[in-house]
C-alpha atoms as a PDB file:
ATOM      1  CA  UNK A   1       0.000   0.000   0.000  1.00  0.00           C
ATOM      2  CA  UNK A   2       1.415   3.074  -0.742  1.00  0.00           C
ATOM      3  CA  UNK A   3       0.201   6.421   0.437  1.00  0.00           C
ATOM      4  CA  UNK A   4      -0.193   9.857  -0.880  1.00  0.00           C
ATOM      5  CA  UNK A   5       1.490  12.818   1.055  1.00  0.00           C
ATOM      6  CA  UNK A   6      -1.316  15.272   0.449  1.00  0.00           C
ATOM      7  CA  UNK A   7      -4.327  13.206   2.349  1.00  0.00           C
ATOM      8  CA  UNK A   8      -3.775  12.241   6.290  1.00  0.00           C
ATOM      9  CA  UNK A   9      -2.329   9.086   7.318  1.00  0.00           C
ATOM     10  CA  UNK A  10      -6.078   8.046   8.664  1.00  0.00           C
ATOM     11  CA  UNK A  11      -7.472   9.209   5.083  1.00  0.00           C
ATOM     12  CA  UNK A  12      -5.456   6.746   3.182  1.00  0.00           C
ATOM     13  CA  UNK A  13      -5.792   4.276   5.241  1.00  0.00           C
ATOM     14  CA  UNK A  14      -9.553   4.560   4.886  1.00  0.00           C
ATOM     15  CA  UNK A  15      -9.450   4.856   1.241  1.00  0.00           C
ATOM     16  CA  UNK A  16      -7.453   1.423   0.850  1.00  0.00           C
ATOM     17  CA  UNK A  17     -10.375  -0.183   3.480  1.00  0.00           C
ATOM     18  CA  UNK A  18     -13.357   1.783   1.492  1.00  0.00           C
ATOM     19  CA  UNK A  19     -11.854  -0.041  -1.854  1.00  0.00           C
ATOM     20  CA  UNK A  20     -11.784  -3.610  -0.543  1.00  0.00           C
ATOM     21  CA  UNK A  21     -15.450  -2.817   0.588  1.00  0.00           C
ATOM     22  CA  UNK A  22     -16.395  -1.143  -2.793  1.00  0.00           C
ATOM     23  CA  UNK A  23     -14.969  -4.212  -5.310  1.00  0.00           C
ATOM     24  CA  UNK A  24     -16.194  -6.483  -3.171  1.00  0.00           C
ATOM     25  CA  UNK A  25     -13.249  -8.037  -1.618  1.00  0.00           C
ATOM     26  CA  UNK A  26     -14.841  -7.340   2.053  1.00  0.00           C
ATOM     27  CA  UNK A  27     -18.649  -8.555   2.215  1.00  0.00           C
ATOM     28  CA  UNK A  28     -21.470  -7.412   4.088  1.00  0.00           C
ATOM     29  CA  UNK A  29     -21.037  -8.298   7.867  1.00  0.00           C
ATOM     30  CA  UNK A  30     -17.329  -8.564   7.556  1.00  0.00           C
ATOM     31  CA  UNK A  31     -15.364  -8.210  10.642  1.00  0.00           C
ATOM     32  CA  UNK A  32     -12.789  -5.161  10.463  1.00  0.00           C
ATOM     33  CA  UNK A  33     -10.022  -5.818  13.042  1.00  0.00           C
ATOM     34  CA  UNK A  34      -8.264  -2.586  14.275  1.00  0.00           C
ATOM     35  CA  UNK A  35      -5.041  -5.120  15.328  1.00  0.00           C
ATOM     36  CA  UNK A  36      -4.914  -6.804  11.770  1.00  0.00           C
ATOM     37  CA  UNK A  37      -5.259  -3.669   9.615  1.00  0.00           C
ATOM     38  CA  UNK A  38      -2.419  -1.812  11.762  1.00  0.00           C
ATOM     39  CA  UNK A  39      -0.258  -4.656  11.496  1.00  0.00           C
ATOM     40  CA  UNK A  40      -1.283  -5.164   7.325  1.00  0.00           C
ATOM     41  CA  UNK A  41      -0.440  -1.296   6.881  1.00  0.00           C
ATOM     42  CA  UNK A  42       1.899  -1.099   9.452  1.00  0.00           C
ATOM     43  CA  UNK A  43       0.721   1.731  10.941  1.00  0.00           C
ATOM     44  CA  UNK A  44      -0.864   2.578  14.473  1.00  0.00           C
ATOM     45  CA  UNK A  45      -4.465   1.600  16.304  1.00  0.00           C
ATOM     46  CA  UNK A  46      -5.206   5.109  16.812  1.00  0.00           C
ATOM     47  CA  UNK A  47      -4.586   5.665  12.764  1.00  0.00           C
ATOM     48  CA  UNK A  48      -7.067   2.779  12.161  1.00  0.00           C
ATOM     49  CA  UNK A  49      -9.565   4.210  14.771  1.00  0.00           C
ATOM     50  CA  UNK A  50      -9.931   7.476  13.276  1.00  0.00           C
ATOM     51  CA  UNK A  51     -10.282   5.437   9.853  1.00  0.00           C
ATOM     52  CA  UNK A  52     -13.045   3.352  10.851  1.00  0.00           C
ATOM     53  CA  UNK A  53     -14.927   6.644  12.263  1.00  0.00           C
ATOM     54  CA  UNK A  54     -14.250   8.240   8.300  1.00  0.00           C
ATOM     55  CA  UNK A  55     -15.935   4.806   6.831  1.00  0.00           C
ATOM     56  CA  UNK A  56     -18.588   4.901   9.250  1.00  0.00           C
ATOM     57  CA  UNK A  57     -19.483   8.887   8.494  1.00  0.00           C
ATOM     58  CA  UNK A  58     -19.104   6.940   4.210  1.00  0.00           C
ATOM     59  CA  UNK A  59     -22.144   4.598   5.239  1.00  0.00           C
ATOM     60  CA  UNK A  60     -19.362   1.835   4.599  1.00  0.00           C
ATOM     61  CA  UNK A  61     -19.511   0.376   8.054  1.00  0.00           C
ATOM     62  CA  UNK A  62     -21.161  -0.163  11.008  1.00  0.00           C
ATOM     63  CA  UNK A  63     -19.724   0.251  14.422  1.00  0.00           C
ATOM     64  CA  UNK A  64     -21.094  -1.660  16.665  1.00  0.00           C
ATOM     65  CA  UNK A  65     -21.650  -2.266  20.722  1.00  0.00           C
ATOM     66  CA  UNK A  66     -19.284  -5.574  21.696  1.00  0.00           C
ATOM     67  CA  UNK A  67     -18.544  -5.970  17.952  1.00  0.00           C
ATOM     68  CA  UNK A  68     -16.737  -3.644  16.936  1.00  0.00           C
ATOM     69  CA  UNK A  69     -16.077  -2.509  13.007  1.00  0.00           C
ATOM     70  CA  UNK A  70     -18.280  -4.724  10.389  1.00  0.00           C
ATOM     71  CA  UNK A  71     -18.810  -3.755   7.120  1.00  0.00           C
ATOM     72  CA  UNK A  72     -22.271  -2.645   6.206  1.00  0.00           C
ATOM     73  CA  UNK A  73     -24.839  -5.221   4.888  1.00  0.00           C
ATOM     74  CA  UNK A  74     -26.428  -3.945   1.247  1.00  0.00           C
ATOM     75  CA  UNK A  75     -29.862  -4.458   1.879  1.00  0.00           C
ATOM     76  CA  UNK A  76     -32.812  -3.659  -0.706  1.00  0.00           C
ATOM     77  CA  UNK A  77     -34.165  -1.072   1.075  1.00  0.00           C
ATOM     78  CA  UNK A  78     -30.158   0.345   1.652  1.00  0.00           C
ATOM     79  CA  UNK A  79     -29.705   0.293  -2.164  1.00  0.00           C
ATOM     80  CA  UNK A  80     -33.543   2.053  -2.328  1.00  0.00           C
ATOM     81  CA  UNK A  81     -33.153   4.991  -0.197  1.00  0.00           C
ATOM     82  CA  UNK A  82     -29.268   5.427  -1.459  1.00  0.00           C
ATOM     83  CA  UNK A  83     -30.371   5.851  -5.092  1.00  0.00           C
ATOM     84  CA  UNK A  84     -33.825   7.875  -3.784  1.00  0.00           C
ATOM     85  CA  UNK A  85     -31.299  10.528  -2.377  1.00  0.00           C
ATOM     86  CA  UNK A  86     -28.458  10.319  -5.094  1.00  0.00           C
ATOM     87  CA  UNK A  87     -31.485  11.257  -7.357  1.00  0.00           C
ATOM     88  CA  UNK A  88     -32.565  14.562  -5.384  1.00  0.00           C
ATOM     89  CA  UNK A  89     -28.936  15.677  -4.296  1.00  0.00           C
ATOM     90  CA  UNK A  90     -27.697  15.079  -8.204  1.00  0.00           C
ATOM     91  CA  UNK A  91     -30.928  16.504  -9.589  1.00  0.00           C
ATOM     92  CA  UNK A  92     -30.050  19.880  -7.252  1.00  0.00           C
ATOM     93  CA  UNK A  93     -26.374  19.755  -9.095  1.00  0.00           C
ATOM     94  CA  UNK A  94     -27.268  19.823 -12.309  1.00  0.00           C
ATOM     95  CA  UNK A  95     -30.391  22.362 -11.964  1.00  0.00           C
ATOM     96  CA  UNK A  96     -27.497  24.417 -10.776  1.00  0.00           C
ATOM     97  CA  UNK A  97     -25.228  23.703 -13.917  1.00  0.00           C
ATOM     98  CA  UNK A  98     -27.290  24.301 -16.225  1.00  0.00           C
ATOM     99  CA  UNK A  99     -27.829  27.957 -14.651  1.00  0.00           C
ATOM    100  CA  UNK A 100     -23.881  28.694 -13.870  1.00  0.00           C
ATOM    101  CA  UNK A 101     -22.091  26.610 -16.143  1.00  0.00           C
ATOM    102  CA  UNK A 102     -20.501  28.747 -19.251  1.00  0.00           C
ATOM    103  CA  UNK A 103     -19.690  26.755 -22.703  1.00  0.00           C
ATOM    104  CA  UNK A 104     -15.823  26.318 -21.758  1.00  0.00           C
ATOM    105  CA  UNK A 105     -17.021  24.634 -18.303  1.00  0.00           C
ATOM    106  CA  UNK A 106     -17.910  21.935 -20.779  1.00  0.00           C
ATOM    107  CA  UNK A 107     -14.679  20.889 -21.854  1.00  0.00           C
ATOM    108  CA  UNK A 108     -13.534  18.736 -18.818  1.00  0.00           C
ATOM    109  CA  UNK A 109     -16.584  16.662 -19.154  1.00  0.00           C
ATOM    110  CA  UNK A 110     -16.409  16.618 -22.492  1.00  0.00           C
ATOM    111  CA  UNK A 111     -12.823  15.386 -21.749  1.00  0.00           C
ATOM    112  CA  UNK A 112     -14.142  12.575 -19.675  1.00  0.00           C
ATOM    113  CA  UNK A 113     -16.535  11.563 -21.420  1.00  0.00           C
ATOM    114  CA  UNK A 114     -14.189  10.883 -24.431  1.00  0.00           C
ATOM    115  CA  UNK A 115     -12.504   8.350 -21.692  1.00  0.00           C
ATOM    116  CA  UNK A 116     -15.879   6.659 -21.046  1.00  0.00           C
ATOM    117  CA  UNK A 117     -16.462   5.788 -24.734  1.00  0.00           C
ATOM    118  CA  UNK A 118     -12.939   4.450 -24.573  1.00  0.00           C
ATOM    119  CA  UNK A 119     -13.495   2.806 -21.526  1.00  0.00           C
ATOM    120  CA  UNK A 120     -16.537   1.067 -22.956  1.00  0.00           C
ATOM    121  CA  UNK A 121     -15.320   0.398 -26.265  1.00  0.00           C
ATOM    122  CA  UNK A 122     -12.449  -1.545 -24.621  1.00  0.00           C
ATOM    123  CA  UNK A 123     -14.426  -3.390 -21.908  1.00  0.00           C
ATOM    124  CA  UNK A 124     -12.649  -2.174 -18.993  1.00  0.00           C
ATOM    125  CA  UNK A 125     -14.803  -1.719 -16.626  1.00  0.00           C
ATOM    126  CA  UNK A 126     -12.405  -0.597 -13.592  1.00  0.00           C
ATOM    127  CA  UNK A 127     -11.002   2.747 -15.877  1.00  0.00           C
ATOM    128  CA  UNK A 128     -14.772   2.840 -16.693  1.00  0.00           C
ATOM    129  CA  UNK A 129     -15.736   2.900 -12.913  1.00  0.00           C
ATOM    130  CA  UNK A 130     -13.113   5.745 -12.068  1.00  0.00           C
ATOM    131  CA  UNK A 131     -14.167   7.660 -14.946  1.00  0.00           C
ATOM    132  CA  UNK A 132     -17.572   7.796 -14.367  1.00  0.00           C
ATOM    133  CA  UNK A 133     -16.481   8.821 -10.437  1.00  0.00           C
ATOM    134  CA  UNK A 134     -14.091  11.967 -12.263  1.00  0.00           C
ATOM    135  CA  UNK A 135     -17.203  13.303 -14.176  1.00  0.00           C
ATOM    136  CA  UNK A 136     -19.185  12.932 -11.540  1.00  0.00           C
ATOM    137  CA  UNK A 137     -16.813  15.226  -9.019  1.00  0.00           C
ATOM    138  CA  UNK A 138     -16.039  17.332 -11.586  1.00  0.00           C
ATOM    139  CA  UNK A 139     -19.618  18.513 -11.336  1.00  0.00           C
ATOM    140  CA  UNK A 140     -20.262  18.702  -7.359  1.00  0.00           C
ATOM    141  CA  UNK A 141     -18.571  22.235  -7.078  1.00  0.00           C
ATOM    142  CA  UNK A 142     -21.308  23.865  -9.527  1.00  0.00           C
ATOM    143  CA  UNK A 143     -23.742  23.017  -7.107  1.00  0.00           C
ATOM    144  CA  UNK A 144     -22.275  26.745  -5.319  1.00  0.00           C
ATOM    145  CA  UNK A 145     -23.652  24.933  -2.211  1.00  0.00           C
ATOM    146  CA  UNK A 146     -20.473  23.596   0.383  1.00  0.00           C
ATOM    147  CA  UNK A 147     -23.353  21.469   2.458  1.00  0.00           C
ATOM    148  CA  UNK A 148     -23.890  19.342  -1.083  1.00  0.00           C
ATOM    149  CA  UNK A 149     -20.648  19.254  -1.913  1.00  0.00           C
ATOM    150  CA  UNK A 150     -19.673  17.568   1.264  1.00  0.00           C
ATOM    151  CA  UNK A 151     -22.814  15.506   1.724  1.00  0.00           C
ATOM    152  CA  UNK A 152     -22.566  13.927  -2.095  1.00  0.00           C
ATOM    153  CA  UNK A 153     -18.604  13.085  -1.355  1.00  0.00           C
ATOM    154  CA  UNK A 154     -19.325  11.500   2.018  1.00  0.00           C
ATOM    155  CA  UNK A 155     -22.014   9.274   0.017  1.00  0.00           C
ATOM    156  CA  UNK A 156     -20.368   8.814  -2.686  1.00  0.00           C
ATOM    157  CA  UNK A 157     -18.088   5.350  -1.459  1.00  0.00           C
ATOM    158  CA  UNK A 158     -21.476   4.086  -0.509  1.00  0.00           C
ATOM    159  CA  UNK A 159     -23.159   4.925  -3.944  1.00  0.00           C
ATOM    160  CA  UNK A 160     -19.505   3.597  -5.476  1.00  0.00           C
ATOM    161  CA  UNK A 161     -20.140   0.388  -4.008  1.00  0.00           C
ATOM    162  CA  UNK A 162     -23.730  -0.206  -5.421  1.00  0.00           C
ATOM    163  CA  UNK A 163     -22.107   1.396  -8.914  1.00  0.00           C
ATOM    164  CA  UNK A 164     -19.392  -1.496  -9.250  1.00  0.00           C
ATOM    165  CA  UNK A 165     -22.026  -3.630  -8.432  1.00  0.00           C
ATOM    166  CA  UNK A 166     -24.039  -2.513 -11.117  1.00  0.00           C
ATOM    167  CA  UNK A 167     -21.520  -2.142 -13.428  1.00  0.00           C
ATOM    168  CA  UNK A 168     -20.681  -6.189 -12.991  1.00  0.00           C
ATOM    169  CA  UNK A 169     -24.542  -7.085 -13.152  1.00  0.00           C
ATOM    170  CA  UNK A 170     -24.718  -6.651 -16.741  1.00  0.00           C
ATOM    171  CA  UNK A 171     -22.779  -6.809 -19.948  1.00  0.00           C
ATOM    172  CA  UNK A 172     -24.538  -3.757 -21.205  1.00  0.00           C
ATOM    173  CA  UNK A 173     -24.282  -1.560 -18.039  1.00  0.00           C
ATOM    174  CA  UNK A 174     -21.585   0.307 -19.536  1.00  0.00           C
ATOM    175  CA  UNK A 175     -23.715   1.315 -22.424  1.00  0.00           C
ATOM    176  CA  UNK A 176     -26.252   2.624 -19.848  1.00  0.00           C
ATOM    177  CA  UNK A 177     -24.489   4.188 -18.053  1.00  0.00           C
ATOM    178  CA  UNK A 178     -22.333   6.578 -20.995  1.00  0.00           C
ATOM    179  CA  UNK A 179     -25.868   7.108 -22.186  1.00  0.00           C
ATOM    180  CA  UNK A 180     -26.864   9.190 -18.661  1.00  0.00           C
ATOM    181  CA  UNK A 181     -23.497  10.757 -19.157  1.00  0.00           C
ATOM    182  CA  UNK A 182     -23.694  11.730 -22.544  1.00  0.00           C
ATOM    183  CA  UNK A 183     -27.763  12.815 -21.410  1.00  0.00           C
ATOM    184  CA  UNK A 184     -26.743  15.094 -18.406  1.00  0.00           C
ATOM    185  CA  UNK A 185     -24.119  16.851 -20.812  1.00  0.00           C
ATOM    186  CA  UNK A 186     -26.598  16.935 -23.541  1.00  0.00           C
ATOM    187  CA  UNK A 187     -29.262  18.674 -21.349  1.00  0.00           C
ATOM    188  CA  UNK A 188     -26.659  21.342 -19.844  1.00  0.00           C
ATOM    189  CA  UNK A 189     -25.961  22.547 -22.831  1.00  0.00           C
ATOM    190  CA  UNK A 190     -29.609  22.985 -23.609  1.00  0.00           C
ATOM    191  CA  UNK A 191     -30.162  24.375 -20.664  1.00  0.00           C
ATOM    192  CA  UNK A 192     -33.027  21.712 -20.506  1.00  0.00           C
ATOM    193  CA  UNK A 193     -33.504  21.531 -16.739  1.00  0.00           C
ATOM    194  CA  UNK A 194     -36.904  19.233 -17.051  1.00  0.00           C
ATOM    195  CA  UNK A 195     -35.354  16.737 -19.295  1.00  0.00           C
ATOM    196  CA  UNK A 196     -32.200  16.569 -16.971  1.00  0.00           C
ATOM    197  CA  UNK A 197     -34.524  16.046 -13.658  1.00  0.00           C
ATOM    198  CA  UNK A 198     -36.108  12.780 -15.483  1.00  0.00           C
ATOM    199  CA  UNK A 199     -32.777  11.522 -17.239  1.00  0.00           C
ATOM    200  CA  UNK A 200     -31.797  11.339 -13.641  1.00  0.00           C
ATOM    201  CA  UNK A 201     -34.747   9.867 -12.072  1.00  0.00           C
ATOM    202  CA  UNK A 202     -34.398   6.982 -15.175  1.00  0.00           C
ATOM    203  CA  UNK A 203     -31.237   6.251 -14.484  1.00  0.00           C
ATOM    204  CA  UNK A 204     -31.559   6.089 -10.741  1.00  0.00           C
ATOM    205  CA  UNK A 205     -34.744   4.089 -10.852  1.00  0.00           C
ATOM    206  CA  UNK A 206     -32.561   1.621 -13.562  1.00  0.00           C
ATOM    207  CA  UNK A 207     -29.850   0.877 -11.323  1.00  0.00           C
ATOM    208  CA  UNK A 208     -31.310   0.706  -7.741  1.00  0.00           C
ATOM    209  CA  UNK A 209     -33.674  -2.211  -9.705  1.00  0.00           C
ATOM    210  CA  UNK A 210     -30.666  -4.029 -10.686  1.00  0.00           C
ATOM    211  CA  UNK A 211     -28.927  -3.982  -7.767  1.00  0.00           C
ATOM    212  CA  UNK A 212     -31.873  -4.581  -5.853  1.00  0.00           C
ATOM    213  CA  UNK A 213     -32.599  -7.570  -7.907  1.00  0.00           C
ATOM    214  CA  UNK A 214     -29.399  -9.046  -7.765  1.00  0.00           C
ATOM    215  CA  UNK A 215     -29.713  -8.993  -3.777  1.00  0.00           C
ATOM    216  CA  UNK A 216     -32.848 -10.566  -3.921  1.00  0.00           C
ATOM    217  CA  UNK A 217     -32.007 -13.449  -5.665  1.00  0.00           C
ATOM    218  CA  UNK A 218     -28.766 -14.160  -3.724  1.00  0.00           C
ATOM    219  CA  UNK A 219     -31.142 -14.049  -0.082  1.00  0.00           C
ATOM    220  CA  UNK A 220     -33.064 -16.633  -2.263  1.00  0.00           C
ATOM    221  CA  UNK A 221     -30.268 -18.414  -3.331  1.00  0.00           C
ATOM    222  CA  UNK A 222     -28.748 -18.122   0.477  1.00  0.00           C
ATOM    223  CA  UNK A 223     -32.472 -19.816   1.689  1.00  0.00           C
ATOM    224  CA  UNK A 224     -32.486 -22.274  -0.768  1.00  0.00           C
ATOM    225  CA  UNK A 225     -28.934 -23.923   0.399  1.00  0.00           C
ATOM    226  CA  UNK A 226     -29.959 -23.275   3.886  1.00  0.00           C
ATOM    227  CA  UNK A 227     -33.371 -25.736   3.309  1.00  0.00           C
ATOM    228  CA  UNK A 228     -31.160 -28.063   1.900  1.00  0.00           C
ATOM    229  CA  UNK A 229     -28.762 -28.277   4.484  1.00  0.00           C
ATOM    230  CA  UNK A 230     -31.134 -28.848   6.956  1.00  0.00           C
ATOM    231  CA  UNK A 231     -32.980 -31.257   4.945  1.00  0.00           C
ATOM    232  CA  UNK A 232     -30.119 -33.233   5.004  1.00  0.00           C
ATOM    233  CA  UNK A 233     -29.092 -32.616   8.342  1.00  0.00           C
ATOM    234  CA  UNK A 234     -32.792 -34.204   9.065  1.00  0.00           C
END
């Protein structure tokens, strides 16, 4: 692990954590052991403490009485209300854009989404993950509003999360997903503040359905091998 000089020692440390939970490579319920991670990173408890707390404030973990850190179970009704608020804090963003934003603002995303298409076009979805995250901060700051601005990054790990998710759900998510991109940018230009609102409400509604599908089925899957087991165990 190697860290960067410009965030805090805690920071990095819960950046590595929040991108084991993100990809998957920590599950839902997932013990987080302040002994092990010091000793993995070599660095102190009281590092790792103040790490957990930043996850925590990400809607990463939970931090619980007698049990300490465990990462945070993606339930339906999680996935439901994260997309219900992504919708209205993203919807405020862009209804602010479209107001603010001059034609030359339009280049960086412009920029990026030239990286999406090549993202897509080479099926890699990792550089297509981080690109979509760049667009997306790109455009918090136009919201004029430092309250948003903080409240979409602290959610954004937790909407990350469901995102790679997504993104590994379907072959075609890609495609879906550079279509809202190329939409939003579309719509700014026009100055189209309605069509924005409902591009966004779309999308949102598209991918809190597939990721709350794909949940469902693995509780039903989960059940299933649980009645067997205990038929056999009969």
């Amino acid at each position: 692990m190697t860290f960067r000089p410009r965030d805090s020692l805690a920071e990095q440390i819960a950046e590595h954590l929040a991108g084991q939970i993100i990809r998957g490579e920590m599950l839902a319920g997932d013990r987080m052991q302040e002994m092990r991670i010091a000793s993995e990173l070599d660095v102190s408890r009281g590092s790792v403490r103040e790490a957990l707390l930043i996850l925590q404030r990400r809607h990463l973990i939970d931090i619980l009485p007698r049990r300490g850190a465990v990462v945070k179970e993606m339930s339906e009704s999680h996935v439901r209300s994260l997309y219900e608020i992504m919708q209205i804090l993203l919807g405020l963003v862009v209804r602010k854009a479209i107001k603010v934003m001059g034609e030359d603002d339009l280049d960086p995303f412009i920029e990026v989404i030239h990286r999406l298409q090549t993202d897509a076009d080479n099926r890699d979805v990792e550089a297509f993950f981080r690109s979509s995250f760049e667009f997306l901060e790109l455009a918090y700051p136009f919201s004029r509003n430092d309250f948003v601005e903080d409240i979409m990054m602290n959610l954004q790990p937790a909407i990350q999360r469901a995102y790679y998710m997504a993104l590994h759900l379907e072959q075609d998510e890609m495609k879906e997903c550079l279509g809202f991109f190329k939409a939003i940018i579309e719509t700014i230009f026009r100055r189209d503040a309605r069509s924005a609102l409902e591009i966004i409400r779309e999308f949102a509604e598209h991918q809190s359905s597939l990721v709350q599908d794909s949940i469902q089925r693995a509780r039903q899957i989960e059940v299933a091998w649980g009645e067997r087991r205990r038929r056999r165990a009969e």
